[in-house]
Every structure is written in C-alpha cells, then in structure tokens.
Protein backbone atom coordinates (compact mmCIF):
# COMPACT_ATOMS: atom_id res chain seq x y z
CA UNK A 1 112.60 87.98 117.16
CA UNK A 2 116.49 88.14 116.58
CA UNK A 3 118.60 88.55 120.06
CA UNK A 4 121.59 90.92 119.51
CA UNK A 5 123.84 89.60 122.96
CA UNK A 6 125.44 92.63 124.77
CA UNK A 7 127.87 91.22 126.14
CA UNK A 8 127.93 87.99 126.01
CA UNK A 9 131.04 85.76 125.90
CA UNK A 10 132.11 82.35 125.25
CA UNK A 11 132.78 81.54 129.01
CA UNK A 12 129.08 82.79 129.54
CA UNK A 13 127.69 80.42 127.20
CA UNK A 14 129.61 77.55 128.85
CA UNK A 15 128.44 78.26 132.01
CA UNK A 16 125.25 79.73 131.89
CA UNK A 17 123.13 76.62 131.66
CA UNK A 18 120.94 76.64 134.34
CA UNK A 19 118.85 79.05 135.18
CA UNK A 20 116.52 80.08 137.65
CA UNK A 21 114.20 83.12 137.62
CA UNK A 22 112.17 83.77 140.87
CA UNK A 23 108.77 85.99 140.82
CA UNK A 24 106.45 85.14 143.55
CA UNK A 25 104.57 87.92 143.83
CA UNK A 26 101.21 88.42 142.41
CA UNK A 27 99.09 87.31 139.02
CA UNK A 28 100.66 90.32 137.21
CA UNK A 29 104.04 90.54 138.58
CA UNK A 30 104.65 86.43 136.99
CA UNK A 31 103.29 87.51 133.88
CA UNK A 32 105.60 90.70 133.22
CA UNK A 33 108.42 88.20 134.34
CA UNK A 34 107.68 86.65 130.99
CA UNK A 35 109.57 89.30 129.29
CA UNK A 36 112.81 88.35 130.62
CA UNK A 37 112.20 84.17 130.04
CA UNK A 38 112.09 85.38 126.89
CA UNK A 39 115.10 87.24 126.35
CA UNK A 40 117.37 84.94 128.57
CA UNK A 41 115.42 81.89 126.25
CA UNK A 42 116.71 83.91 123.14
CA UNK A 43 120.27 84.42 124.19
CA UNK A 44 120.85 81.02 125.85
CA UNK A 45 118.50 79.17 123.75
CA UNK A 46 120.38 75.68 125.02
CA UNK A 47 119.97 76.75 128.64
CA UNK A 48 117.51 75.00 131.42
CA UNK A 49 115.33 77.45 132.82
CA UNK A 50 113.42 77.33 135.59
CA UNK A 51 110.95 79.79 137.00
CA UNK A 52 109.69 80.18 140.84
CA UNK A 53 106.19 81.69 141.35
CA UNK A 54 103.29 81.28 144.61
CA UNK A 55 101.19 79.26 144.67
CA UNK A 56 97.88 79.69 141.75
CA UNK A 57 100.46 81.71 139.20
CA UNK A 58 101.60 77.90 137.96
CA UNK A 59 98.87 77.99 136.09
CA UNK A 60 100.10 80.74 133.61
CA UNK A 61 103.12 78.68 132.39
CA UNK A 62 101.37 74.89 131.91
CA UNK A 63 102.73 73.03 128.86
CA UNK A 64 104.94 75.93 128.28
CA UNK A 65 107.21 75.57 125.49
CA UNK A 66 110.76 76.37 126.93
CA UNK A 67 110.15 76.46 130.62
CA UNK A 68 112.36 73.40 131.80
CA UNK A 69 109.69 73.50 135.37
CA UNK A 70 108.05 76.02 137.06
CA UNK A 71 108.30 76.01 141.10
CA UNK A 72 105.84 76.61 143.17
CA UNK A 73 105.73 78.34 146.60
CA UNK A 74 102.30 77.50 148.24
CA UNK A 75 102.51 80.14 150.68
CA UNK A 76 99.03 78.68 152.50
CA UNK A 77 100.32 75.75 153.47
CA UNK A 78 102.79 76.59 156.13
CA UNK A 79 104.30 79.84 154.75
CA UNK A 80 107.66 79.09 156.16
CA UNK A 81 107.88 75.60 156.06
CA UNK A 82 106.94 75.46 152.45
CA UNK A 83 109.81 78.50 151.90
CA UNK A 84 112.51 76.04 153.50
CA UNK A 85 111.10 73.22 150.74
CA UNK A 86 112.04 75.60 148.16
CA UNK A 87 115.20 76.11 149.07
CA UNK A 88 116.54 72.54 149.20
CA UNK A 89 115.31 72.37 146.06
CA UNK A 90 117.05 75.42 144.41
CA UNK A 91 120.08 74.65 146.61
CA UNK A 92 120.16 70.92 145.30
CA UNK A 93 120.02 72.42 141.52
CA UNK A 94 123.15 74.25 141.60
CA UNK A 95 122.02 77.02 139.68
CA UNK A 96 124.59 78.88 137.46
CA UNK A 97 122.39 82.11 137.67
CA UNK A 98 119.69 83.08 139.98
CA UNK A 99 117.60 86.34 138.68
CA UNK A 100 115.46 87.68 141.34
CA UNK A 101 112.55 90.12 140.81
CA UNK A 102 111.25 90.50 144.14
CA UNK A 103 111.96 92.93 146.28
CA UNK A 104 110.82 91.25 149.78
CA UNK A 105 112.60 89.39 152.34
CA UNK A 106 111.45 85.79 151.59
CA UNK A 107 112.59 85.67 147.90
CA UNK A 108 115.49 87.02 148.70
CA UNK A 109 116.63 84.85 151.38
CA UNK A 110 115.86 82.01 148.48
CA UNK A 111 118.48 83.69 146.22
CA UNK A 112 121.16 84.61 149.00
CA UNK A 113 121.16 81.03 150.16
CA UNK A 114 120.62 79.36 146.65
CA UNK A 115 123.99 78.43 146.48
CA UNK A 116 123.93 79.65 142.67
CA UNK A 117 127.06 81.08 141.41
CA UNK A 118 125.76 84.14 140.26
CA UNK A 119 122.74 86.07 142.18
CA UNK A 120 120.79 89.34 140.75
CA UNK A 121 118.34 90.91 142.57
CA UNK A 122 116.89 94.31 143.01
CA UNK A 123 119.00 96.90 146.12
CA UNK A 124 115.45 97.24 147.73
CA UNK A 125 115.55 93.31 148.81
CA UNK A 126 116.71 93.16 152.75
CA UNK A 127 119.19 90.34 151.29
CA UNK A 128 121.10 92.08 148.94
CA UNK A 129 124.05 92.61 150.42
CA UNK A 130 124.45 88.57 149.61
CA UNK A 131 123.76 88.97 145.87
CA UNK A 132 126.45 89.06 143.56
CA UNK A 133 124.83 92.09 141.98
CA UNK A 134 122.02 94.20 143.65
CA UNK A 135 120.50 97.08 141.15
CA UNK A 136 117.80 99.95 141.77
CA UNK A 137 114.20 99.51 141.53
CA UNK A 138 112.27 103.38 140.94
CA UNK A 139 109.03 103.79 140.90
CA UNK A 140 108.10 106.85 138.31
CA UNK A 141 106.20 109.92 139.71
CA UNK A 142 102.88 111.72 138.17
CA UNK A 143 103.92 113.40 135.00
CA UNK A 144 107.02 111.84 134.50
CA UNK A 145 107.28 111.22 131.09
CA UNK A 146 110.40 109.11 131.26
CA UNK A 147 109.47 106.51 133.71
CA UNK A 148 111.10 102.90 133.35
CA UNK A 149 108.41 99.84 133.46
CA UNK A 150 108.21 96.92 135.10
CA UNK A 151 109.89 95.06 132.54
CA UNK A 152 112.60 97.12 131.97
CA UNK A 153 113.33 97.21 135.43
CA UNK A 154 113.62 93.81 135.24
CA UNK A 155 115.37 93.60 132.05
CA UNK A 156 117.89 95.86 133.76
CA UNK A 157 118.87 92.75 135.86
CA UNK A 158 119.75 90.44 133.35
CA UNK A 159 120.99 93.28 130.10
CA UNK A 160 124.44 92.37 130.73
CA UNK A 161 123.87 89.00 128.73
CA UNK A 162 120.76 89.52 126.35
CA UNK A 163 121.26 93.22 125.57
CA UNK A 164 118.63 95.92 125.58
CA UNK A 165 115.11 95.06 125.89
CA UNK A 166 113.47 94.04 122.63
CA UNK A 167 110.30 92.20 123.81
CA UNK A 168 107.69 92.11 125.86
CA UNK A 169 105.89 89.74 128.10
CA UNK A 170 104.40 86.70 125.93
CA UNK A 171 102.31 84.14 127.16
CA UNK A 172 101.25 80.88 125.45
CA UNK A 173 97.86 80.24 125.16
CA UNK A 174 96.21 77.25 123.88
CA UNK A 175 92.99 78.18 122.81
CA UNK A 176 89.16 78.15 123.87
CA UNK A 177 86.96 75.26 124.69
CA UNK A 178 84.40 74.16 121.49
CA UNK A 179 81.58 74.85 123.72
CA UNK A 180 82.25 78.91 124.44
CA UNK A 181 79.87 80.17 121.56
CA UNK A 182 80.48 83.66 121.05
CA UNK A 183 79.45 86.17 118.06
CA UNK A 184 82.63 87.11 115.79
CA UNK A 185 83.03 90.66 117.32
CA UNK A 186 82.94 90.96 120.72
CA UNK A 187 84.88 92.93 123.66
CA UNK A 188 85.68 92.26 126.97
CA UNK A 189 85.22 93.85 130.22
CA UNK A 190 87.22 92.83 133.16
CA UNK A 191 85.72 94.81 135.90
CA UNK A 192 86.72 93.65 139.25
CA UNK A 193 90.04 94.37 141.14
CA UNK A 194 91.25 93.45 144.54
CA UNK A 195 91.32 96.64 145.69
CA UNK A 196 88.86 99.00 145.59
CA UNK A 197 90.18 102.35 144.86
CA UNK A 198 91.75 100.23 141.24
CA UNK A 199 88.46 99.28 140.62
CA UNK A 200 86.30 101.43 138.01
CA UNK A 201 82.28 101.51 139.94
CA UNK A 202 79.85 99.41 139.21
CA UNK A 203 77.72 102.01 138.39
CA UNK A 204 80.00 103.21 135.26
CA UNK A 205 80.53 99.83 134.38
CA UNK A 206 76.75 99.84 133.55
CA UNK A 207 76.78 103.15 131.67
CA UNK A 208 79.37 101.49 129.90
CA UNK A 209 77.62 98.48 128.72
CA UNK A 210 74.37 100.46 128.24
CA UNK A 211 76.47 102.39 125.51
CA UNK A 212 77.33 99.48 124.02
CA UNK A 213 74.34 97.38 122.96
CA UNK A 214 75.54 97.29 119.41
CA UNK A 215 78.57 94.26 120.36
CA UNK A 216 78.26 91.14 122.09
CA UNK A 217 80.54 92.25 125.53
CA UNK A 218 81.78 89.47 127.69
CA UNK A 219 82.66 89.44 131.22
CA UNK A 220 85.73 87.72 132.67
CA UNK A 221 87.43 87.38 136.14
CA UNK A 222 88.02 85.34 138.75
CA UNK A 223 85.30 82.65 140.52
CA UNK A 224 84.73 85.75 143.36
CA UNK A 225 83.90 88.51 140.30
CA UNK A 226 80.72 86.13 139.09
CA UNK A 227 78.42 88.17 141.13
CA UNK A 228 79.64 90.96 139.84
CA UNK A 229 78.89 89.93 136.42
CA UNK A 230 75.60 88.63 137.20
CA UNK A 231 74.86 91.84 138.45
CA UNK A 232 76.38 94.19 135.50
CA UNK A 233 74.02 92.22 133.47
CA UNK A 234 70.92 92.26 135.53
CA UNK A 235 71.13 96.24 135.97
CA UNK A 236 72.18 97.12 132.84
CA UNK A 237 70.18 97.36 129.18
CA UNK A 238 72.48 95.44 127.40
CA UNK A 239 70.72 92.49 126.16
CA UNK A 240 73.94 90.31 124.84
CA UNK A 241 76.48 90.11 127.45
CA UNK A 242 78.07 86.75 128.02
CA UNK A 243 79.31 86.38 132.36
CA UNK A 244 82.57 83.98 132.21
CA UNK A 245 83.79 85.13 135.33
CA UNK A 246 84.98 81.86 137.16
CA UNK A 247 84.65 79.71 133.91
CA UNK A 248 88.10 80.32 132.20
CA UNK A 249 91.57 79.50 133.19
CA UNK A 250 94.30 82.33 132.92
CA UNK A 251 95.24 80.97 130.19
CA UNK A 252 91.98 80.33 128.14
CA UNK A 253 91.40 84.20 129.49
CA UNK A 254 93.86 85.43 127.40
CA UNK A 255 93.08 83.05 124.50
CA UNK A 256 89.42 85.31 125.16
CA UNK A 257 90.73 88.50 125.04
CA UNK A 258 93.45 87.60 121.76
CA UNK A 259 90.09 87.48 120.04
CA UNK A 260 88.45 90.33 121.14
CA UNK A 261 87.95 93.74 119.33
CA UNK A 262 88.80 95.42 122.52
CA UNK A 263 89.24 94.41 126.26
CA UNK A 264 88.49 97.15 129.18
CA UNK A 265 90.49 96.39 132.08
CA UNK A 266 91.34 97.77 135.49
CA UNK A 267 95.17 98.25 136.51
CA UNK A 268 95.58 94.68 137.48
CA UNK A 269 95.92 91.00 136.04
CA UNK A 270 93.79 91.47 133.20
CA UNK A 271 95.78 94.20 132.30
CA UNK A 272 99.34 91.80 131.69
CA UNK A 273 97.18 88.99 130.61
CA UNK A 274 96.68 91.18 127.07
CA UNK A 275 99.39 93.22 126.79
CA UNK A 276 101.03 89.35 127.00
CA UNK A 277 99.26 87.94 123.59
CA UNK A 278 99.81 91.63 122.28
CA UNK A 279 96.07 92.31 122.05
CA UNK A 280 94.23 95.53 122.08
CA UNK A 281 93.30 96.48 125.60
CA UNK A 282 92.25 99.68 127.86
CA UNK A 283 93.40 100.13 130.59
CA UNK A 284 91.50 101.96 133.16
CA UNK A 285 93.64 103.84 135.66
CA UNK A 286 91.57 105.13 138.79
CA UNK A 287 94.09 105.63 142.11
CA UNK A 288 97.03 104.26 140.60
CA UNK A 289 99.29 106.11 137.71
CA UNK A 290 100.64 104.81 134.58
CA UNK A 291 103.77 106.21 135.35
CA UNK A 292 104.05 103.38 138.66
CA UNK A 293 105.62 101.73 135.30
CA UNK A 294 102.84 98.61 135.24
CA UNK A 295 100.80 100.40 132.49
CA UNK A 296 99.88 98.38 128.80
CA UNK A 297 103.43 96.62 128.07
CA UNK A 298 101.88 95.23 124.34
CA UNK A 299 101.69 97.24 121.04
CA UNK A 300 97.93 97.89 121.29
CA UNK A 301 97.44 99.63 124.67
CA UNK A 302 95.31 102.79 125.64
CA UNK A 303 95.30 104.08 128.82
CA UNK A 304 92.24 105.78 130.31
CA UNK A 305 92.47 108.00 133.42
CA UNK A 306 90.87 110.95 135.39
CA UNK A 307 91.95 114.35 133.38
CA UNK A 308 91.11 116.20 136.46
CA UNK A 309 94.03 117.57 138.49
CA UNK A 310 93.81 115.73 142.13
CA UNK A 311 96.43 116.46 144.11
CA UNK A 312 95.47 113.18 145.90
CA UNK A 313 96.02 110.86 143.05
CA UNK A 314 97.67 108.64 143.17
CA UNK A 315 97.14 107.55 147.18
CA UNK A 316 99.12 104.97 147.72
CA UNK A 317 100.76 102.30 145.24
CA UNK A 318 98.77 99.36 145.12
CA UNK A 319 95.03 101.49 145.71
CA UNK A 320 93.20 100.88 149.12
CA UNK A 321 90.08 99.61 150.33
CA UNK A 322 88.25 102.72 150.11
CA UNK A 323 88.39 106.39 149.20
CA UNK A 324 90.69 108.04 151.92
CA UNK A 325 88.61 111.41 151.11
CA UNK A 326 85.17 110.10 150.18
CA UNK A 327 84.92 111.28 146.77
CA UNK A 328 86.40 108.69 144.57
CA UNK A 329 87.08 111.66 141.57
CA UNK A 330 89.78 109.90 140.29
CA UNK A 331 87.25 107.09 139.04
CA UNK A 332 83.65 108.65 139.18
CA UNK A 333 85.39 111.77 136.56
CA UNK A 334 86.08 109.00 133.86
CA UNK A 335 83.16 108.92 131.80
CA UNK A 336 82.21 105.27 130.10
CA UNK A 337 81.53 107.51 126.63
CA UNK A 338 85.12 108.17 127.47
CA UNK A 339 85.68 104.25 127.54
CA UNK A 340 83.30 103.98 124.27
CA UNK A 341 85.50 106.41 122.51
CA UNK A 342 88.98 104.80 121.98
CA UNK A 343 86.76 101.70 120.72
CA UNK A 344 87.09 102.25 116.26
C-alpha cells in the first residue's frame, strides 16, 4: 500500500516523531484502531509509535512489527490509581502528537494532561475543550445508506497528515500451533457475545450446524464461551465440530479464521478479528444495525440481519441483557438456511 500525504509538510515530518494513539475501550474498538497505526506508520514511516489500550487488548499487538510499545491500562487493579501511572508515563514521553479515539472521560483526561504538543480527540470527550483539535463522532441511523464507520471516524482525526482513508484494520498474526489438526476446509462459528440481545440463540446456532454436516465447523471464543461450545456440539447432529473456545489467543484466533472458508460471527470481537486479516466473514446482526458504522471493515464481509420491519430494532447501541419486549424477532426471524446461503 502506497500513502498519498494530504497535507503533509516538511515541518510535520520534523516534528512528528513520536506518537501516541490511545484506544482503551473494548476487544473491537483496539482492533479497528489498527487502521489508523497503519496509515500514520505509512506516512511517518521513521516515527515512534506508541499505542494505549486496557488491560487484556495487549495481547492483539505482541511482537508487532512497527509498534514502538503498547501501554497498558489495567483498569482492575485500582482503576484510578493505575490511570495516574499512565499519565506520568505519557507525560514523561513528550509526545509530539496524541490521537485519541475514546470518547469517555478517563482517556481524555490522559490526552488533555499529556503534555503532547498536539492533542486530537473526538467533541463527545468531556475533555475536549483541552485538545488542540476536537472533531464529531455520528453514529448512522437505520437505513442510512451513507453512514461513516468506525474507522473512518477515526481516520477523520488524523486525515490532515496521511490523507483519505486507504486501509483497513490489519492485524499480525503468527500462525497456529502444530498440534491444532484440522481438515483443509473448514468454517468457523463464533457464537457467543457479551450481551445478549447481539447474540444469535443457541437454538439457531444448532439448526445451523445441523445444516452443515458436510464441513468440518469449528468453534472459537473466549475461556467463558467453552460451555457453549460443548453444548452446540452435544445438541446438535453435526458429527465433526472442533470446540476451541478458551484454547486460542486473539491472535492465533485470527490466524484460525485467515484459514477458514467462512467464519459466522456475532456483532462483536470476532467480527474485527477477520475483517483485520481480510478474511471472509458473516456477520450476524440481531439488535444492533450495520449502519452503528462497526459492520465488516475487510473486503470479504456479508452482513446477515432480520428483513422484518421492527420498529424496535435497533434498542439500544451496544444490545442489552434481554429482550425489552419478549420476542427477540430481530434474531429468532434470521433463519440459519439464511446463514447456509451466503456460504459458495
């Protein structure tokens, strides 16, 4: 990939040199972050750059091939106390530009008191007023056909120097262990979420694999999602699906699902995690909308939702623990033959 800088200028190349990009919200939210490390990487290819995440998201950037470090905010070990560690260490770096894509308080106390010499952020964050630049963050609304994703929002804080967007997020994987023994063609299912009202049932996850007894299908997720696994397999018909749920690192996941023929996904981590190594994936959208702008970022993305017109959908942005009506239409309407369909 060739960078075309926008603007760029000879002063900005002198003092552009160290960087810091902040992202500590969730699994997803550090891996569409990737987009821009790329893009600031490919204009200011001699710059340090350093990226801030919480505490379990490290693991997405190990041995990484440009990062200079990633920081980590353990936000269980003293919340606040471990906030005030970060900040005398971005204060004691100096940083030339600080790029902040959270919207929340805490991250954006970091950057106002950073002592960095030039501070983006996003207008929603309560601090700012004290960044040199502060731009809009929109969500899109159902039927929108022009809304902006995630990574063009946060391109949008950083185009000034590298241009418009031309990548995505890209992760670097390093492979699978010798002992995972799969067959050549397989997909891969990753069928839990944190919320449930994200979270396509059980029950059609099983229709799903009972439809697909012709391909190896191989379950991934976190440590807590091995039950779930166990119990896809147990209930279904499906004689040759493999549960590494809690055996894979976010990394070695997306080494997985590079390989796959397909990967069916919820709208969560899973979701990033391929459209990061550019994979083909399907993304199953039950409460939540493509149009939030955190649908399939890669080349090879479907998106799979209820084609039933609920007026409730979508109820709220990040789904909710239950139904707030009971039904659950917006995921009970898709159908798994649905699911089997986009699979050629």
């Amino acid at each position: 990939m060739t960078f075309k800088p926008f603007s760029i200028t000879l002063l900005d190349k002198v003092l552009l040199k160290n960087i810091l990009v902040i992202q500590t919200a969730f699994i997803g939210d550090a891996i569409l972050a990737s987009a821009a490390l790329e893009a600031l990487h490919g204009t200011f290819p001699d710059a340090k750059i350093d990226f801030l995440v919480r505490k379990g998201n490290e693991s997405l950037y190990a041995n990484h091939p440009f990062l200079n470090e990633v920081l980590v905010w353990d936000k269980k070990a003293g919340k606040y106390k471990q906030l005030l560690n970060c900040l005398r260490r971005i204060r004691k770096e100096r940083y030339d530009l600080v790029v902040n894509f959270q919207r929340f308080a805490s991250s954006g106390f970091l950057t106002a008191f950073s002592k960095g010499k030039i501070k983006h952020g996003f207008s929603k964050n309560p601090w700012s007023f004290a960044f040199t630049k502060a731009l809009p963050h929109e969500l899109g609304e159902k039927g929108d056909a022009t809304y902006i994703h995630e990574i063009d929002r946060n391109h949008s804080l950083i185009e000034e120097w590298c241009g418009p967007r031309e990548i995505g997020p890209k992760l670097y994987p390093h492979g699978l262990s010798s002992e995972i023994k799969l067959d050549e063609e397989f997909i891969v299912i990753a069928p839990s979420s944190v919320w449930f009202t994200k979270q396509y049932p059980a029950e059609k996850w099983i229709g799903f694999l009972d439809e697909m007894t012709a391909i190896q299908v191989v379950v991934i997720g976190a440590p807590s999602d091995a039950p779930l696994g166990e119990e896809l397999i147990e209930r279904s018909k499906h004689t040759n699906v493999v549960n590494l749920a809690g055996k894979l690192s976010l990394l070695e996941s997306a080494a997985l699902m590079s390989k796959a023929k397909m990967s069916y996904v919820n709208d969560s981590a899973p979701l990033h995690l391929a459209s990061a190594v550019d994979t083909p994936v399907t993304a199953i959208f039950c409460s939540t909308i493509p149009e939030f702008g955190f649908g399939p970022s890669g080349t090879k993305g479907i998106i799979v939702q209820s084609e039933l017109p609920l007026e409730c959908r979508p109820c709220g942005l990040h789904g909710k623990k239950v139904c707030p009506l009971g039904h659950f239409d917006c995921a009970h309407s898709i159908t798994p033959s649905k699911l089997k369909s986009v699979l050629h």
